[in-house]
Protein backbone atom coordinates (compact mmCIF):
# COMPACT_ATOMS: atom_id res chain seq x y z
CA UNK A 1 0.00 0.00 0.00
CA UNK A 2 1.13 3.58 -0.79
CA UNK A 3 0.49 6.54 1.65
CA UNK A 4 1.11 9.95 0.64
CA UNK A 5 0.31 13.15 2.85
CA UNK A 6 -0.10 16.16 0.54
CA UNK A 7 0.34 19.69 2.75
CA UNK A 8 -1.49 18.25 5.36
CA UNK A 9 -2.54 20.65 8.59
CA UNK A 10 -4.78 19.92 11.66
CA UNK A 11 -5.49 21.57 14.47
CA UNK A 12 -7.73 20.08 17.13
CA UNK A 13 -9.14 23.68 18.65
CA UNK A 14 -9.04 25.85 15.61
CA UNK A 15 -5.58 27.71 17.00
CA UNK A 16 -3.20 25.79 17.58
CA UNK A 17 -1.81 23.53 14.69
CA UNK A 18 -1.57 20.10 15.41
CA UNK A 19 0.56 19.07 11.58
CA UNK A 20 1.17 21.61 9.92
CA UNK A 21 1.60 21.03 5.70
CA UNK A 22 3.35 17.78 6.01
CA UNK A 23 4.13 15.67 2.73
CA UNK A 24 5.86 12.67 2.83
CA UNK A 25 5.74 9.49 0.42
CA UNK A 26 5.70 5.90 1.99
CA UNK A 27 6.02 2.92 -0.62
CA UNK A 28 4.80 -0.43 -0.07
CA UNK A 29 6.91 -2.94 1.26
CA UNK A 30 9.04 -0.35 2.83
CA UNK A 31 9.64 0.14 7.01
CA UNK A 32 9.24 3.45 7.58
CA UNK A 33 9.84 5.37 10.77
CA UNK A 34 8.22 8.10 12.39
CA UNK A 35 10.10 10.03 14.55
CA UNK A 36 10.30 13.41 17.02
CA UNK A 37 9.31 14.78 20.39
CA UNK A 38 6.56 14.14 22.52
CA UNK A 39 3.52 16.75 20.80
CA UNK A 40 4.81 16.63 17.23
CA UNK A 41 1.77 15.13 16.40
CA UNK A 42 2.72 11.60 15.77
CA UNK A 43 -0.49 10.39 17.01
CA UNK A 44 -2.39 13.43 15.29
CA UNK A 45 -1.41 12.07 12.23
CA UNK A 46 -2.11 8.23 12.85
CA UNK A 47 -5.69 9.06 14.06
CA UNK A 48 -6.21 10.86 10.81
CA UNK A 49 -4.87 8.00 8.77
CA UNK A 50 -7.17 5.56 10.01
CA UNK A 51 -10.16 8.22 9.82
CA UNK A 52 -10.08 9.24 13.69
CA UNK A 53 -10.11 12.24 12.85
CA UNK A 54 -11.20 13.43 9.16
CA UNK A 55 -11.77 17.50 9.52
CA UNK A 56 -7.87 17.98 7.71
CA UNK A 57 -6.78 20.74 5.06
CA UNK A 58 -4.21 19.20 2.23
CA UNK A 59 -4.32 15.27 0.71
CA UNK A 60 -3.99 12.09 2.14
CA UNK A 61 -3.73 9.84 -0.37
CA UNK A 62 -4.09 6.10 -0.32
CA UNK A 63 -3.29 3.97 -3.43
CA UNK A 64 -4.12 6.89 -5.34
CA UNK A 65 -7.59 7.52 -3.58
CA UNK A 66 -7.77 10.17 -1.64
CA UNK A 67 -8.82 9.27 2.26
CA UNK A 68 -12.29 11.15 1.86
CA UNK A 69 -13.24 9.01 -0.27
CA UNK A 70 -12.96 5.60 1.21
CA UNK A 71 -15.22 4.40 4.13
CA UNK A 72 -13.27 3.64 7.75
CA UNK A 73 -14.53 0.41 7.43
CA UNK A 74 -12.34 -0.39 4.27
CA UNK A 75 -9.31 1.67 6.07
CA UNK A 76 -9.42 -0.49 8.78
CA UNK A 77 -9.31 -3.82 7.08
CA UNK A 78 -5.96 -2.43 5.54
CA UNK A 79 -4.35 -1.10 8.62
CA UNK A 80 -3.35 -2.56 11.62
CA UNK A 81 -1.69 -0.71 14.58
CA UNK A 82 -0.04 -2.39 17.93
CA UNK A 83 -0.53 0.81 20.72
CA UNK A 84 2.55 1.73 23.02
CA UNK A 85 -0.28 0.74 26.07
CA UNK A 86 -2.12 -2.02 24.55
CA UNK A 87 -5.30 -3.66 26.30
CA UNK A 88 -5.18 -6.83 27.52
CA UNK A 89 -8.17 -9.06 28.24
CA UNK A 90 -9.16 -11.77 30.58
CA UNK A 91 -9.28 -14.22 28.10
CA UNK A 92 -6.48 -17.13 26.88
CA UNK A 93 -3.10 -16.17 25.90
CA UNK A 94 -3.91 -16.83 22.69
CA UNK A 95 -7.52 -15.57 21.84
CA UNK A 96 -5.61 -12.05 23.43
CA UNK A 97 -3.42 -12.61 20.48
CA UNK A 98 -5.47 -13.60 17.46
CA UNK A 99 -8.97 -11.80 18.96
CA UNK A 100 -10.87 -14.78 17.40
CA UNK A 101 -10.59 -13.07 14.13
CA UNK A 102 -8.91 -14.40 11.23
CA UNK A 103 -5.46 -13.70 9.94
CA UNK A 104 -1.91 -15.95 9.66
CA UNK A 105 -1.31 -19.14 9.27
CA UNK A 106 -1.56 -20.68 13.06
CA UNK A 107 2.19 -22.64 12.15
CA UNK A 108 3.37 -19.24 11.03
CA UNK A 109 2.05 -17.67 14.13
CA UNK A 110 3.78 -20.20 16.29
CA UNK A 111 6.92 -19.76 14.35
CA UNK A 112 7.06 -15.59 15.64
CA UNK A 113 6.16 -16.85 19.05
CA UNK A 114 9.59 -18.94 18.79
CA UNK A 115 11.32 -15.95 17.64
CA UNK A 116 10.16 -13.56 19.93
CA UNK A 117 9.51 -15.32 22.93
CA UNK A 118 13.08 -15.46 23.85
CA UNK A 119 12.45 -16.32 27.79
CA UNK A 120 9.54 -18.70 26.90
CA UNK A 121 6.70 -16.62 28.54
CA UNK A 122 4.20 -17.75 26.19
CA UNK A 123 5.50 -21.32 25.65
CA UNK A 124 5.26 -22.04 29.48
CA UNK A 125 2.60 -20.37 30.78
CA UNK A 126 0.48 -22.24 27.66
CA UNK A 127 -1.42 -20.73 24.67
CA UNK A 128 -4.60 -21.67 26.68
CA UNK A 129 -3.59 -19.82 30.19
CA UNK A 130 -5.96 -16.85 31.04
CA UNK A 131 -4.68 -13.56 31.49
CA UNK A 132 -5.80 -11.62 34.34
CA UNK A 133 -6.80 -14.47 36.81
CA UNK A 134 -3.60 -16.29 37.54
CA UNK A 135 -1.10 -14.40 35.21
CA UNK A 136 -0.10 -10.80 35.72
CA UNK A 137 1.76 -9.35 33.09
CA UNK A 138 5.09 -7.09 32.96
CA UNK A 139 5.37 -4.08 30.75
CA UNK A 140 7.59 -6.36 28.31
CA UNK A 141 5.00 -9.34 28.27
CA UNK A 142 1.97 -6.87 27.16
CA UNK A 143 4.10 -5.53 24.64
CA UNK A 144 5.17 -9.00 23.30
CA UNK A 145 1.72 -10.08 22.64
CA UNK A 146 0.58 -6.56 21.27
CA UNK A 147 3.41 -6.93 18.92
CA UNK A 148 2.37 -10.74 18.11
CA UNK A 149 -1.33 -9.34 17.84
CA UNK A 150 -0.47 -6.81 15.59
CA UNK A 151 1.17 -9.47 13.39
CA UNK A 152 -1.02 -12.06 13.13
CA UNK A 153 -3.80 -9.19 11.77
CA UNK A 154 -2.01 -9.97 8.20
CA UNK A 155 -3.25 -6.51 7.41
CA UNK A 156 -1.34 -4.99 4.18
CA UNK A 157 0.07 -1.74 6.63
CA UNK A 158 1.24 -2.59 10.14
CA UNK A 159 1.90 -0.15 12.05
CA UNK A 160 3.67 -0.20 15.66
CA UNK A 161 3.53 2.70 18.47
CA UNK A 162 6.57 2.47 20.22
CA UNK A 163 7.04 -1.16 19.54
CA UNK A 164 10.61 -1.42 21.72
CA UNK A 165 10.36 0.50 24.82
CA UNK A 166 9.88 -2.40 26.81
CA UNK A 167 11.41 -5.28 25.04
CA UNK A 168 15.25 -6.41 26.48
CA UNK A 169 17.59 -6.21 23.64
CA UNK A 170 17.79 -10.02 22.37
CA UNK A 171 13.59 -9.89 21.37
CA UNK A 172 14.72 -6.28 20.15
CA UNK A 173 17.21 -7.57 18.23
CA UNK A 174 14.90 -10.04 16.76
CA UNK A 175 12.37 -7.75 16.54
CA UNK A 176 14.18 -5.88 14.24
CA UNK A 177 15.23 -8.67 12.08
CA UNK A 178 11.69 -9.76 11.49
CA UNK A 179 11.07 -6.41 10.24
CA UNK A 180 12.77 -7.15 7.30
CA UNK A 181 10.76 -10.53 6.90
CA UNK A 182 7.62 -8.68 7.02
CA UNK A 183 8.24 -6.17 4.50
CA UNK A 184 8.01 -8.38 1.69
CA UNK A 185 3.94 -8.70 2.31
CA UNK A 186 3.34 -5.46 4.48
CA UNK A 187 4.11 -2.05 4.68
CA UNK A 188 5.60 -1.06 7.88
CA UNK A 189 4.83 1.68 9.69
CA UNK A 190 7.88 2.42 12.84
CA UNK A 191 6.68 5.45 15.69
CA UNK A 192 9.59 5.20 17.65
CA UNK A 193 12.41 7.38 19.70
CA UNK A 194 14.88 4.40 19.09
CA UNK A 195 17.78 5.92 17.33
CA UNK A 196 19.16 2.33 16.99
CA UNK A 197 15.52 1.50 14.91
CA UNK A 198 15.60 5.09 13.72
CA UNK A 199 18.72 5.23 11.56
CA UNK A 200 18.57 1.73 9.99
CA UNK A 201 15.36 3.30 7.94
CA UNK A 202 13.99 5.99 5.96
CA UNK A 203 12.17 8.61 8.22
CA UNK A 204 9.96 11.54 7.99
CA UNK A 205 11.02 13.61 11.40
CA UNK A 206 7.98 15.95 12.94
C-alpha cells in the first residue's frame, strides 16, 4: 500500500496547529519510521490516517484515492496498529493474540512466538492460560503479545507505536530482524524514539 500526505494541517481547537503542511511518500513494502518529540503530532497524524479524525486541510492519499473518499470500514481492514499501552483481556493467551478473528497461518504464528519469545513466557505459561486471573503481566509481556497481535492481523500496513520501549535487547534484536521478513507482504509503519531502529530506515522527522 502507498500513503502519501499532501500539505497536510490539523489543528484540534481551531488555533493551535496540530501538523502543519506535512508531505511525505511511503512505498509499499518499505519500514518506515516516524520520529520526534513528545507533541509533534505523531499520534495526530495516525488518528487521521485511520479516519479518527477526518476535519484535515491538504491530501492524504491512499493507493491513489484520496482518504475522503474511502469508508473507515475499508481503512481499517488495511491497517493494523499495535498501541505503546495495549489492552489486555481476561481471556487465553492466545484468543488475546489472534482476537478470534482471522489472519496468519496458526504454524506461522507459532513460528514468531519462537522468535520472539526469547524467555519462553508464552510457551510455558500455555497458549490456553488466562490472562488476568492467575497471570499478571510485565510491561515487556503486554508488549510482546501486542506486537504478536499486531502481526497475526495480516493486514497490508502494520503499524507499531513504540514497539521497543519495553522489550530487552535479544527480542529487540529479533524484533528488528523480522522487520525485514515482514516487509516483503506489508508495509511497515515504525513510531519510535529508538535511534538504533531510527537510523537503519527511511524517516519523515515531525
Amino acid at each position: 500500500m502507498n500513503i502519501e500526505f499532501k500539505d497536510v494541517s490539523y489543528s484540534y481547537n481551531g488555533l493551535e496547529m496540530a501538523l502543519s503542511n506535512v508531505s511525505f511518500v511511503i512505498h509499499g513494502h518499505n519500514i518506515f519510521c516516524l520520529s520526534g518529540h513528545n507533541g509533534a503530532g505523531k499520534s495526530t497524524l495516525l488518528k487521521l490516517l485511520i479516519k479518527i479524525n477526518c476535519n484535515y486541510t491538504g491530501k492524504i492519499i491512499i493507493n491513489g484515492r484520496e482518504l475522503r473518499d474511502w469508508k473507515r470500514k475499508d481503512i481499517i481492514k488495511k491497517i493494523a496498529i499495535c498501541f505503546q499501552e495495549p489492552v489486555m483481556y481476561v481471556d487465553t493467551l492466545f484468543n488475546n493474540i489472534t482476537l478470534g478473528q482471522q489472519g496468519i497461518s496458526v504454524e506461522k504464528l507459532n513460528y514468531y512466538i519462537q522468535l520472539l519469545d526469547t524467555n519462553n513466557f508464552i510457551h510455558n505459561n500455555d497458549q490456553q492460560q488466562i490472562i488476568g486471573k492467575s497471570l499478571s503481566l510485565s510491561g515487556g509481556q503486554q508488549q510482546l503479545i501486542s506486537i504478536l497481535r499486531n502481526i497475526y492481523t495480516n493486514k497490508e500496513v502494520l503499524i507499531f507505536d513504540e514497539p521497543t520501549s519495553n522489550l530487552d535487547s535479544v527480542v529487540k534484536k529479533n524484533f528488528i530482524s523480522l522487520l525485514d521478513d515482514l516487509k516483503e507482504s506489508h508495509t511497515i509503519i515504525l513510531i519510535t524514539h529508538d535511534s538504533e531502529i531510527v537510523n537503519n530506515y527511511e524517516q519523515v522527522l515531525l
